[in-house]
PDB file of N, CA and C in Angstrom:
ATOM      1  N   UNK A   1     174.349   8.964  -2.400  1.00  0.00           N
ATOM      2  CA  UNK A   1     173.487   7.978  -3.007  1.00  0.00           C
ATOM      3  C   UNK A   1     172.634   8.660  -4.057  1.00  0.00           C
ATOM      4  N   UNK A   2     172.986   8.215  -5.468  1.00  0.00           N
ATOM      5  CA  UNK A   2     171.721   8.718  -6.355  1.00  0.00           C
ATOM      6  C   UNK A   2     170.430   7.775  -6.819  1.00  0.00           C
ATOM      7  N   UNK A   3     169.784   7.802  -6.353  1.00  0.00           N
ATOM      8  CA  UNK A   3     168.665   6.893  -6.941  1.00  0.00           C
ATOM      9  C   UNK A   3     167.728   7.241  -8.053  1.00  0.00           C
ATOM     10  N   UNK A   4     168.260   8.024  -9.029  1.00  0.00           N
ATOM     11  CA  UNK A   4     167.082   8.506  -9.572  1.00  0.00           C
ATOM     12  C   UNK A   4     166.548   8.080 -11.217  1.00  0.00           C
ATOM     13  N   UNK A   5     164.989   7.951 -11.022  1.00  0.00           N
ATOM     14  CA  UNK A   5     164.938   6.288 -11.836  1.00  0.00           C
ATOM     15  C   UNK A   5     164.501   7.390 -13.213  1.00  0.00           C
ATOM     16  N   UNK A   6     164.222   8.415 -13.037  1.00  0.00           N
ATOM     17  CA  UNK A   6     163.649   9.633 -14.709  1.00  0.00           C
ATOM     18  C   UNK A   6     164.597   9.188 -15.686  1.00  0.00           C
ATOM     19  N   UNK A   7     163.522   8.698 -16.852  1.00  0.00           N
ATOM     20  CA  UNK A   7     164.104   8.524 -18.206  1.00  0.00           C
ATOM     21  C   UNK A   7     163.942   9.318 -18.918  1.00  0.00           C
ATOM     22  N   UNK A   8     164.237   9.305 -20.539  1.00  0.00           N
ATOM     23  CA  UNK A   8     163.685  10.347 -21.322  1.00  0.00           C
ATOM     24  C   UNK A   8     163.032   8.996 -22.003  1.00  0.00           C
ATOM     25  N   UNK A   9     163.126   9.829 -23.143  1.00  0.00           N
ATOM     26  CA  UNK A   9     161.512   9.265 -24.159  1.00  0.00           C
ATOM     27  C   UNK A   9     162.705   7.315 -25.110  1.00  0.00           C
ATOM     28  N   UNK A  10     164.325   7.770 -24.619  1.00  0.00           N
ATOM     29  CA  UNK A  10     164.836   6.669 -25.363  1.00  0.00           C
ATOM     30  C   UNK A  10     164.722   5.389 -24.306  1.00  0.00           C
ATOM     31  N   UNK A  11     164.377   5.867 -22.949  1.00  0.00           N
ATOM     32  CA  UNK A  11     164.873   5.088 -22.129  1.00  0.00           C
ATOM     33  C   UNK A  11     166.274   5.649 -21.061  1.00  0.00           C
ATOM     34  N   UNK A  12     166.944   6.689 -21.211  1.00  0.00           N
ATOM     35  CA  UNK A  12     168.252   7.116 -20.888  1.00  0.00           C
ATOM     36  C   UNK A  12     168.072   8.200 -19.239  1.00  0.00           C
ATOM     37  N   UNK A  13     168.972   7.750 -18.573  1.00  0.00           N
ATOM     38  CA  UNK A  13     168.475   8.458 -17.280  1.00  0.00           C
ATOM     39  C   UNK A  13     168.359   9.860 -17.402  1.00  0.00           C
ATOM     40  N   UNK A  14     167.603  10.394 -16.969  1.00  0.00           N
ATOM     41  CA  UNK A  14     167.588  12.049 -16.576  1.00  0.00           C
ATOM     42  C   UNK A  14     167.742  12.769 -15.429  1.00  0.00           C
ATOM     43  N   UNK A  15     168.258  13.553 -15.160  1.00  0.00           N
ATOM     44  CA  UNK A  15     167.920  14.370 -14.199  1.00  0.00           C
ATOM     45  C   UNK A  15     167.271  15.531 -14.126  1.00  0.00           C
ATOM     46  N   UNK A  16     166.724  15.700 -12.666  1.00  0.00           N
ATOM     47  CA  UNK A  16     165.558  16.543 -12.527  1.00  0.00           C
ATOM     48  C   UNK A  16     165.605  18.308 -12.856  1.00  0.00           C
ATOM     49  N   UNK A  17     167.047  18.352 -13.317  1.00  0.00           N
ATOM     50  CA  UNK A  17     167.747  19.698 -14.079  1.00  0.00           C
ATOM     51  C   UNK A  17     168.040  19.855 -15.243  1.00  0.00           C
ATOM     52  N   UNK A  18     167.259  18.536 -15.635  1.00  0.00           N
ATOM     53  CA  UNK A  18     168.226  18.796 -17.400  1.00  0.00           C
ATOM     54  C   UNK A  18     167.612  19.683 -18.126  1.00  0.00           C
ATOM     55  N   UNK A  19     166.316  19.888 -17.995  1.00  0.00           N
ATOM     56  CA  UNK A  19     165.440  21.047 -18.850  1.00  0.00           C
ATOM     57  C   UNK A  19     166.198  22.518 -18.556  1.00  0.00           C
ATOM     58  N   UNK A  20     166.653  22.525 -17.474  1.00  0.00           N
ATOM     59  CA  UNK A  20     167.481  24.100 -16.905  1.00  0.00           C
ATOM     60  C   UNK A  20     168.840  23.791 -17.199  1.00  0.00           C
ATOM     61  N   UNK A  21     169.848  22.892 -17.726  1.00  0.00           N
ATOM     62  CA  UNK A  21     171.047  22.439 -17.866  1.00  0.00           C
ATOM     63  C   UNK A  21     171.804  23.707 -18.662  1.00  0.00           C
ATOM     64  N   UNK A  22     171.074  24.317 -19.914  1.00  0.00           N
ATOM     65  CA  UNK A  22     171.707  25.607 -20.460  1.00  0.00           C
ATOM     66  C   UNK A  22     171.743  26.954 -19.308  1.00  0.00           C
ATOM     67  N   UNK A  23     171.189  27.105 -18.685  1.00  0.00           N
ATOM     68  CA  UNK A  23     170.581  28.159 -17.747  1.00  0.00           C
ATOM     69  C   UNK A  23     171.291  27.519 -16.422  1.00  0.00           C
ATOM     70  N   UNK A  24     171.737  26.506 -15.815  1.00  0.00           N
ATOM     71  CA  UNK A  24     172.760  26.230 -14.710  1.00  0.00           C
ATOM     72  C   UNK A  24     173.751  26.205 -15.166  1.00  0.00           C
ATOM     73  N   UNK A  25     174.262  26.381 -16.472  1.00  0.00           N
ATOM     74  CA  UNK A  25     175.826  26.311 -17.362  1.00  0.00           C
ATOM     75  C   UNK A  25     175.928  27.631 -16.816  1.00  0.00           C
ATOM     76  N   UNK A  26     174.920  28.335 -17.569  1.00  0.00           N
ATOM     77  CA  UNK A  26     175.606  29.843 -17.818  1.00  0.00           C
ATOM     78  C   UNK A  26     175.575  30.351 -16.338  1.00  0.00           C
ATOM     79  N   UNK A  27     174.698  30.344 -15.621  1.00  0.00           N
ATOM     80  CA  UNK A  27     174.650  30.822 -14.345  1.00  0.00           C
ATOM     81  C   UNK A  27     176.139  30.616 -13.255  1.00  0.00           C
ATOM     82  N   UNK A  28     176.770  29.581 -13.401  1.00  0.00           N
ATOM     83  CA  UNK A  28     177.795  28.369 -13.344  1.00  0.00           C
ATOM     84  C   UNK A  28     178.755  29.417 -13.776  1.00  0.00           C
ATOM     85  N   UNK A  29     178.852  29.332 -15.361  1.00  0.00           N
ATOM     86  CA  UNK A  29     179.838  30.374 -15.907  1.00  0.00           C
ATOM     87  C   UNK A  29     179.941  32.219 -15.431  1.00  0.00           C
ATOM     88  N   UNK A  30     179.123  32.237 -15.129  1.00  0.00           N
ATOM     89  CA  UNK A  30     179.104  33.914 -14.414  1.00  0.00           C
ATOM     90  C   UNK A  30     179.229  33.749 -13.584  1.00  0.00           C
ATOM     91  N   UNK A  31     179.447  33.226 -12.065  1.00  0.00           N
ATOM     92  CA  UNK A  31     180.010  32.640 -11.078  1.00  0.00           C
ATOM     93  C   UNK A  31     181.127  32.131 -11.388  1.00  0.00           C
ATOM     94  N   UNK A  32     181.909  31.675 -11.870  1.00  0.00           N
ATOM     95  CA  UNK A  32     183.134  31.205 -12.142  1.00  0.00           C
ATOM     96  C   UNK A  32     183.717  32.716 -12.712  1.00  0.00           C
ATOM     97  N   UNK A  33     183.440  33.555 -13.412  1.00  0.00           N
ATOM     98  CA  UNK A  33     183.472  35.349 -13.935  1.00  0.00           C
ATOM     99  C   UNK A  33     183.916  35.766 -12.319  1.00  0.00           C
ATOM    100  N   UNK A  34     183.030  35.465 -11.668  1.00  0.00           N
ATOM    101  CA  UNK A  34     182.800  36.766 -10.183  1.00  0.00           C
ATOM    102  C   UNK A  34     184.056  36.328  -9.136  1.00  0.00           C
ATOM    103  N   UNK A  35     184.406  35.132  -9.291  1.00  0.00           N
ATOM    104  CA  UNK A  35     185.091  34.461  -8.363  1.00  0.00           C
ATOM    105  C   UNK A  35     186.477  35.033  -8.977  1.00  0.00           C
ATOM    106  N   UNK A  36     186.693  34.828 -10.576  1.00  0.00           N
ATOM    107  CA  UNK A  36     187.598  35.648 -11.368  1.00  0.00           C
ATOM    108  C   UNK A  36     188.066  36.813 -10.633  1.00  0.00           C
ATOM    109  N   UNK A  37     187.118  37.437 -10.599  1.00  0.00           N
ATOM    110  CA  UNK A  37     186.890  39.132 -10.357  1.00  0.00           C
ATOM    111  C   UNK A  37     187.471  39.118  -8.910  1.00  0.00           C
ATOM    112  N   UNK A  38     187.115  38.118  -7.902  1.00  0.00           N
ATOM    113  CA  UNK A  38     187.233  38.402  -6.753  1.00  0.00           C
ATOM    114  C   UNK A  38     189.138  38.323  -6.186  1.00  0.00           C
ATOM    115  N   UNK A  39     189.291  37.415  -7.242  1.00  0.00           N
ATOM    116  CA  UNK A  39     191.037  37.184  -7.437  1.00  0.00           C
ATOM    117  C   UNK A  39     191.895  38.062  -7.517  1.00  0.00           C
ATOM    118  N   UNK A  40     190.869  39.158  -8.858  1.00  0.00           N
ATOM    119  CA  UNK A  40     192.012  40.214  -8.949  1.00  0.00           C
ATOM    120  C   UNK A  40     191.817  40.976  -8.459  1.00  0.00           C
ATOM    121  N   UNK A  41     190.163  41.644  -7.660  1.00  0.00           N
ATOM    122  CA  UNK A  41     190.626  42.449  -6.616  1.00  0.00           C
ATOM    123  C   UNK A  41     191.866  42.035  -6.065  1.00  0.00           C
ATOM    124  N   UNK A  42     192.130  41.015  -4.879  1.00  0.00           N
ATOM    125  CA  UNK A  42     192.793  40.948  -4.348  1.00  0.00           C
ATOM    126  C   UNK A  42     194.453  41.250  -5.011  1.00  0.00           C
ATOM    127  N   UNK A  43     194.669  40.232  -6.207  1.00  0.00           N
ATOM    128  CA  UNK A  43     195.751  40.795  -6.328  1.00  0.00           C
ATOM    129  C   UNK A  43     196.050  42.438  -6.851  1.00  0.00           C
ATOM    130  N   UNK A  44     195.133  43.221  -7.061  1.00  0.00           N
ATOM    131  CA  UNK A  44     194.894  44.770  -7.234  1.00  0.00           C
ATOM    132  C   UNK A  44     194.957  45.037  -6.024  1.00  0.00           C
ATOM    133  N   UNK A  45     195.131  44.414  -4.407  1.00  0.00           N
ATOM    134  CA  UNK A  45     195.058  45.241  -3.343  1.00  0.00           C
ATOM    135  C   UNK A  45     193.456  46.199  -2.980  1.00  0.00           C
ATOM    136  N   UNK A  46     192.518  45.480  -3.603  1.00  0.00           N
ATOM    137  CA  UNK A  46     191.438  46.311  -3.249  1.00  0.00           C
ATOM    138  C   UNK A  46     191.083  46.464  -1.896  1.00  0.00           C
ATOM    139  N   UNK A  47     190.197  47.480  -1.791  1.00  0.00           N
ATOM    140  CA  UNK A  47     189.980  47.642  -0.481  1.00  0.00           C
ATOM    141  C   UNK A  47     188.851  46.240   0.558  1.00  0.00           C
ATOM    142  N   UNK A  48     188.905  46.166   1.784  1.00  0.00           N
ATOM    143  CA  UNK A  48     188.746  45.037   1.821  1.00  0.00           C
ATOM    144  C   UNK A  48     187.160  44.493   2.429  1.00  0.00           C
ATOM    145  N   UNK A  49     186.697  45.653   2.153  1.00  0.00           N
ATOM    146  CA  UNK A  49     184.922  45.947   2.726  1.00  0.00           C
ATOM    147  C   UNK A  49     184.692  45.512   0.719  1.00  0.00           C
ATOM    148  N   UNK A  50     185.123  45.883   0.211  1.00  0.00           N
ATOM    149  CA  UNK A  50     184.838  45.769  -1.629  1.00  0.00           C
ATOM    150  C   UNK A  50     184.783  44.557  -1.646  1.00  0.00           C
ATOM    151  N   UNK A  51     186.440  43.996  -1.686  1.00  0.00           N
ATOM    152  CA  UNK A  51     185.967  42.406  -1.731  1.00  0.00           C
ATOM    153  C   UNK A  51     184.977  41.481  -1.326  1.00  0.00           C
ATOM    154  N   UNK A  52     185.089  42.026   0.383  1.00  0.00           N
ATOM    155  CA  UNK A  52     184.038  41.301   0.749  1.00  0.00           C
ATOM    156  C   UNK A  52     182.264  41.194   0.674  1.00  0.00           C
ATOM    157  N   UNK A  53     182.441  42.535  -0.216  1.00  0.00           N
ATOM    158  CA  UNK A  53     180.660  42.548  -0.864  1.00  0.00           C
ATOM    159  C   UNK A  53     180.786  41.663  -1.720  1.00  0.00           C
ATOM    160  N   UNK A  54     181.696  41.785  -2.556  1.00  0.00           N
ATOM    161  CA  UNK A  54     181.646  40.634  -3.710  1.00  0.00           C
ATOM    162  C   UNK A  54     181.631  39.374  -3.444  1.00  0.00           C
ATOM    163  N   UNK A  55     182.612  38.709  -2.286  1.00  0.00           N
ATOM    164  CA  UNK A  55     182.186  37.520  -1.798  1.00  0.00           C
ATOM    165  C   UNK A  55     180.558  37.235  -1.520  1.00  0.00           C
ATOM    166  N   UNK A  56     180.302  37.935  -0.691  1.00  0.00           N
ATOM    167  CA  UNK A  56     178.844  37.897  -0.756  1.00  0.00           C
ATOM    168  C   UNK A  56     177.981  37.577  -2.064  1.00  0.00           C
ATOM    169  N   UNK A  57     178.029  38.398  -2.867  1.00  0.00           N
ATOM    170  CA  UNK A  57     177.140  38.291  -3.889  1.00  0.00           C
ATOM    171  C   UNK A  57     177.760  37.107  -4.736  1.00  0.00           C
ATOM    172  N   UNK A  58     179.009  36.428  -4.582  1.00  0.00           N
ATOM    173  CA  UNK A  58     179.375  35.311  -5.075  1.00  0.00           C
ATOM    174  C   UNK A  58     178.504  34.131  -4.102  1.00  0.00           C
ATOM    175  N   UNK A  59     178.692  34.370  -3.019  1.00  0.00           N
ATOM    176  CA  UNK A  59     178.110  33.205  -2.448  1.00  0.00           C
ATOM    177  C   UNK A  59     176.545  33.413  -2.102  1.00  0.00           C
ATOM    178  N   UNK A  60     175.832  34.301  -2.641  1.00  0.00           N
ATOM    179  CA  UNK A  60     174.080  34.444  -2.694  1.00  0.00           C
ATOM    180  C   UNK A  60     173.992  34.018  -4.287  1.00  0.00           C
ATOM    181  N   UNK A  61     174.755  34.124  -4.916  1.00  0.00           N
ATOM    182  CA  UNK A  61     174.848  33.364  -6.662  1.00  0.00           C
ATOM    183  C   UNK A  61     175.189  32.182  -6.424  1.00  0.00           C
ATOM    184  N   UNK A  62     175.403  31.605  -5.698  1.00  0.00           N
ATOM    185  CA  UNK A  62     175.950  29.850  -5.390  1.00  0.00           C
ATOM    186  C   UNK A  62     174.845  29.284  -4.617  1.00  0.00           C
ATOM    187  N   UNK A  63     174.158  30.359  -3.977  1.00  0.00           N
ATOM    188  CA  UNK A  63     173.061  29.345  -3.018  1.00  0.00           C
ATOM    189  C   UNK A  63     171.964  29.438  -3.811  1.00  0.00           C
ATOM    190  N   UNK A  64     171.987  30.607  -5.104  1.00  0.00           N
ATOM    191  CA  UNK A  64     170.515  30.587  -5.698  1.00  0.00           C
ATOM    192  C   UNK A  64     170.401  29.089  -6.552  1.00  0.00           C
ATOM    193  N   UNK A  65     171.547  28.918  -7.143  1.00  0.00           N
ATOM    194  CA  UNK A  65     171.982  27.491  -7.721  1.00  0.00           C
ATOM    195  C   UNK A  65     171.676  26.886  -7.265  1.00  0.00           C
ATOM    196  N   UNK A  66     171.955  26.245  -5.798  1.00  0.00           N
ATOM    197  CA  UNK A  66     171.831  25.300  -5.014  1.00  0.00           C
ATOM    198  C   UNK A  66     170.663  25.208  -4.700  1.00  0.00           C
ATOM    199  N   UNK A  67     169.406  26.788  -4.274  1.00  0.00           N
ATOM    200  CA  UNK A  67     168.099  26.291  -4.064  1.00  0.00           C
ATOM    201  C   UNK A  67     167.434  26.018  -5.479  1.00  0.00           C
ATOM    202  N   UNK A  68     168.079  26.401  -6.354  1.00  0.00           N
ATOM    203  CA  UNK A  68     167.330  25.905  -7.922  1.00  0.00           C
ATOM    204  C   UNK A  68     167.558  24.138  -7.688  1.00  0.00           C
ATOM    205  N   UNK A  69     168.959  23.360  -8.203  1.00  0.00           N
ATOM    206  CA  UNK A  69     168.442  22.283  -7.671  1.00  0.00           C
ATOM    207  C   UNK A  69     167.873  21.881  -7.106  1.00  0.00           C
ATOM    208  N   UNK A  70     167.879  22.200  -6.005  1.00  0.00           N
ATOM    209  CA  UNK A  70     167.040  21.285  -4.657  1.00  0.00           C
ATOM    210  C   UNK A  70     165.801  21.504  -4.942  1.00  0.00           C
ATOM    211  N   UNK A  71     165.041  22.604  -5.339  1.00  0.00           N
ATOM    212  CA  UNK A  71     163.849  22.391  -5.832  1.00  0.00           C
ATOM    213  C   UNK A  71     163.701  21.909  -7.258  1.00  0.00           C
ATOM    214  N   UNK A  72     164.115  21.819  -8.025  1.00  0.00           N
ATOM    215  CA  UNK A  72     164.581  20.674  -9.584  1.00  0.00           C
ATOM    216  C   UNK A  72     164.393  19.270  -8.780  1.00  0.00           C
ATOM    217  N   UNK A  73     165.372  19.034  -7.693  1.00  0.00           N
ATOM    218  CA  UNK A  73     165.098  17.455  -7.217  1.00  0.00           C
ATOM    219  C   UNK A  73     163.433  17.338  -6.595  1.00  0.00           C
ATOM    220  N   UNK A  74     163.211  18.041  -5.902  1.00  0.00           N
ATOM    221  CA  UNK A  74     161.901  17.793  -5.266  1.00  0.00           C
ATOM    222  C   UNK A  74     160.868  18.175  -6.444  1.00  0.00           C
ATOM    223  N   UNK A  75     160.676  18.572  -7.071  1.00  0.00           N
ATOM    224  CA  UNK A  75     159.671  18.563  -8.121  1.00  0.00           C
ATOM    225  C   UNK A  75     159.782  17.607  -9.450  1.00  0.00           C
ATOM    226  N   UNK A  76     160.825  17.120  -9.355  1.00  0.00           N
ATOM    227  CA  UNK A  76     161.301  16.051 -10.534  1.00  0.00           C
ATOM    228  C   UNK A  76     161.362  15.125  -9.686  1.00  0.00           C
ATOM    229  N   UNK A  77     162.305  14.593  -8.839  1.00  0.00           N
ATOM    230  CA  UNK A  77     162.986  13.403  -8.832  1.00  0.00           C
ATOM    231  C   UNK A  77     161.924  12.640  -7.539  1.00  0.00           C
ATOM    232  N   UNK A  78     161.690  13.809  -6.669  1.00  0.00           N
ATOM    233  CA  UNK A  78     161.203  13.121  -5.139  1.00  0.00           C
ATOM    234  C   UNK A  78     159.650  12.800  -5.859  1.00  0.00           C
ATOM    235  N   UNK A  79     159.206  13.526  -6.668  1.00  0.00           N
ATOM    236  CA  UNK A  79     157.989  13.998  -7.054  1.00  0.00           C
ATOM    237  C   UNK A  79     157.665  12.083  -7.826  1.00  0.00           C
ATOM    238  N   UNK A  80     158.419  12.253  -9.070  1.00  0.00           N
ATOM    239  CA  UNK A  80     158.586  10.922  -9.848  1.00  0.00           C
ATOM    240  C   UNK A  80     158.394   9.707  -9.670  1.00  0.00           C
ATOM    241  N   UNK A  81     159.174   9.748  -7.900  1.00  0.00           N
ATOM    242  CA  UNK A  81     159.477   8.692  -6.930  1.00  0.00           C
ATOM    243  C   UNK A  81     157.867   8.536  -6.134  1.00  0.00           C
ATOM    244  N   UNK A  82     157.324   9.279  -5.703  1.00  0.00           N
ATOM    245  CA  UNK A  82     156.420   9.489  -5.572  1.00  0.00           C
ATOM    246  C   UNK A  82     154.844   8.981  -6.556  1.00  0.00           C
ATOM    247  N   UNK A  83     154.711   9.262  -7.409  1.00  0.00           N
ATOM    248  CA  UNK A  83     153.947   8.780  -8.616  1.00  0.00           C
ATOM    249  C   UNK A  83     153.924   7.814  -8.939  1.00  0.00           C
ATOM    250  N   UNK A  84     155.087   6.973  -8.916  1.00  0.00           N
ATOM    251  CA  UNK A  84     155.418   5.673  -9.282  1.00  0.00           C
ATOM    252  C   UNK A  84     155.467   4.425  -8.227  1.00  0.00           C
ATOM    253  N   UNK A  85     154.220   4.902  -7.084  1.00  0.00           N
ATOM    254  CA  UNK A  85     154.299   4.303  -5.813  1.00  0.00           C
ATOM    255  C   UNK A  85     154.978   3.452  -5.449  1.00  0.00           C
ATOM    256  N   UNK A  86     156.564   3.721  -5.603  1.00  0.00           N
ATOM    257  CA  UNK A  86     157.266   3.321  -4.442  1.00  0.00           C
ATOM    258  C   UNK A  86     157.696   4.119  -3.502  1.00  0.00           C
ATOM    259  N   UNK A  87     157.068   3.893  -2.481  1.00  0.00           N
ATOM    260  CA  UNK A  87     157.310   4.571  -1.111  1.00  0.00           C
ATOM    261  C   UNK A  87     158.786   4.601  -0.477  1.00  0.00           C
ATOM    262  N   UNK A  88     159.191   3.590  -0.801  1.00  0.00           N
ATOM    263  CA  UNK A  88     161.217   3.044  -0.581  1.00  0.00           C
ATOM    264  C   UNK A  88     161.977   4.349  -1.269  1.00  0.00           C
ATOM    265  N   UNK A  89     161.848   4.493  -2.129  1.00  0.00           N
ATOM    266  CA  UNK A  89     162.015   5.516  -3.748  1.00  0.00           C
ATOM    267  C   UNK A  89     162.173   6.935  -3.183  1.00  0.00           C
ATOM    268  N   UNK A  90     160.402   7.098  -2.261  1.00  0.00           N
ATOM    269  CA  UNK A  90     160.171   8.417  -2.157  1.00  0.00           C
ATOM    270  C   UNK A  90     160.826   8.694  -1.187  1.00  0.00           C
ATOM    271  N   UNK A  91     160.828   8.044  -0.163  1.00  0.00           N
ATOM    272  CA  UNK A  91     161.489   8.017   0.765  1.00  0.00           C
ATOM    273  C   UNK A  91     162.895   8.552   1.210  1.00  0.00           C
ATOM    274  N   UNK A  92     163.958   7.675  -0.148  1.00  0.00           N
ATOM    275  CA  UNK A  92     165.366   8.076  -0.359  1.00  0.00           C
ATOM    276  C   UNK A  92     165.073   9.309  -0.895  1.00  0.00           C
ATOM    277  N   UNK A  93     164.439   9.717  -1.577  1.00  0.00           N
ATOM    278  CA  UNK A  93     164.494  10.992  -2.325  1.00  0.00           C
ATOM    279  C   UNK A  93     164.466  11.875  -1.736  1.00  0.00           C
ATOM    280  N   UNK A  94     163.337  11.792  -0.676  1.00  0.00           N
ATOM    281  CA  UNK A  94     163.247  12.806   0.348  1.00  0.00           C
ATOM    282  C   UNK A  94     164.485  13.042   1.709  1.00  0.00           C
ATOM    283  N   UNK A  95     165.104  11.791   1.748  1.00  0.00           N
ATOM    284  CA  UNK A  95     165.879  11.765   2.413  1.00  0.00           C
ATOM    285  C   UNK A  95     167.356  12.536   1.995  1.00  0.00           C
ATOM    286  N   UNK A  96     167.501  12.563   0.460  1.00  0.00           N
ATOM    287  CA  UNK A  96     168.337  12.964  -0.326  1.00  0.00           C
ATOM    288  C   UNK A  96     168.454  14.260   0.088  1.00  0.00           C
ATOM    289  N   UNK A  97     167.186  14.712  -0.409  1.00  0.00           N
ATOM    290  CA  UNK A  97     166.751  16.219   0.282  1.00  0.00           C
ATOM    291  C   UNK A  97     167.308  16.922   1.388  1.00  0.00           C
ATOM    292  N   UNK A  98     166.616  16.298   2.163  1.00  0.00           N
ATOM    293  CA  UNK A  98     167.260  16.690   3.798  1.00  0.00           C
ATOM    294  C   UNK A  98     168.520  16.803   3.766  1.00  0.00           C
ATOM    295  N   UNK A  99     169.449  15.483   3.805  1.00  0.00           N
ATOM    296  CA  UNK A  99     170.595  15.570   3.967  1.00  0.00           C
ATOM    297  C   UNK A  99     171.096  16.877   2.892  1.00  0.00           C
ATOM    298  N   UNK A 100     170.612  17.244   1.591  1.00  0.00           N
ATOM    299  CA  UNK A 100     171.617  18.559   1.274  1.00  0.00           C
ATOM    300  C   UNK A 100     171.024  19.681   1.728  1.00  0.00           C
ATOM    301  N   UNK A 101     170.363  19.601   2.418  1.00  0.00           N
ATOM    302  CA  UNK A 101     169.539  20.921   2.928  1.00  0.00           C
ATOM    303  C   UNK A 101     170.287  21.264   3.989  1.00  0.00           C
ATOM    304  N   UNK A 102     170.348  20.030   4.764  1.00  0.00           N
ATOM    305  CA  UNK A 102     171.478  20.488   6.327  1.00  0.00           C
ATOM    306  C   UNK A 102     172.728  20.687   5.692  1.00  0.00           C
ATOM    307  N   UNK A 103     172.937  20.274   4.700  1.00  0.00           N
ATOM    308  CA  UNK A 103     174.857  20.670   4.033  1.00  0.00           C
ATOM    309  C   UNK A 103     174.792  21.588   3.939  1.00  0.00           C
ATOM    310  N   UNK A 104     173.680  22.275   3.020  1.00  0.00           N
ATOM    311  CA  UNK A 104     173.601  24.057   2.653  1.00  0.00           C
ATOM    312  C   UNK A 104     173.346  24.697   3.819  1.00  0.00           C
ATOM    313  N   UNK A 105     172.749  24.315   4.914  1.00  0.00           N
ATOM    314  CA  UNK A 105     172.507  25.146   6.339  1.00  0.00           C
ATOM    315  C   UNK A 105     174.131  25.322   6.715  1.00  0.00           C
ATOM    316  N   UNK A 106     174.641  24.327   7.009  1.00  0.00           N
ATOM    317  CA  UNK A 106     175.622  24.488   7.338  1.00  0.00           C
ATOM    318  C   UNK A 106     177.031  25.150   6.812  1.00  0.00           C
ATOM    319  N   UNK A 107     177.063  25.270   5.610  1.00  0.00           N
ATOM    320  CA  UNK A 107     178.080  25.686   4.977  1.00  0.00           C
ATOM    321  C   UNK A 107     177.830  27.277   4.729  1.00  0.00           C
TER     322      UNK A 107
END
């Protein structure tokens, strides 16, 4: 469910990342690099303590992403929802929250 009501100055929806949108590209794109990298270890036969550091640092580069959104949503979107006293609004927003918070716990 997206509910999120941020416009810009034309009227046009926003999201609570678009100011960071160049800076989650590239971050995005060097992660998509590492995952590269992690391929051809393997098909190079690397050793397998190597790879698996690199997995690591692929997937601590995927969760820094993920806590950058989630705090982008709660300071933009839950925040917005909030200000604009609808409580219904803030509510989903916050609820939004949660639910990807337990996704990222879990995964």
């Amino acid at each position: 469910m997206n509910t999120d009501t941020a416009t810009d100055e034309t009227g046009a929806h926003q999201h609570g990342y678009i100011s960071d949108k160049d800076r989650y590209r590239n971050r995005m794109k060097r992660i998509e690099g590492q995952a590269r990298g992690i391929t051809k270890m393997i098909d190079d036969e690397k050793y397998c303590i190597d790879i698996l550091t690199q997995v690591s640092a692929l997937t601590r580069a995927l969760q820094g992403v993920a806590t950058g959104l989630l705090d982008d949503h709660l300071k933009h979107c839950v925040l917005d929802a909030a200000k604009q006293g609808d409580e219904d609004a803030a509510i989903a927003k916050i609820q939004e929250a949660t639910d990807a918070i337990n996704r990222l716990v879990r995964s």
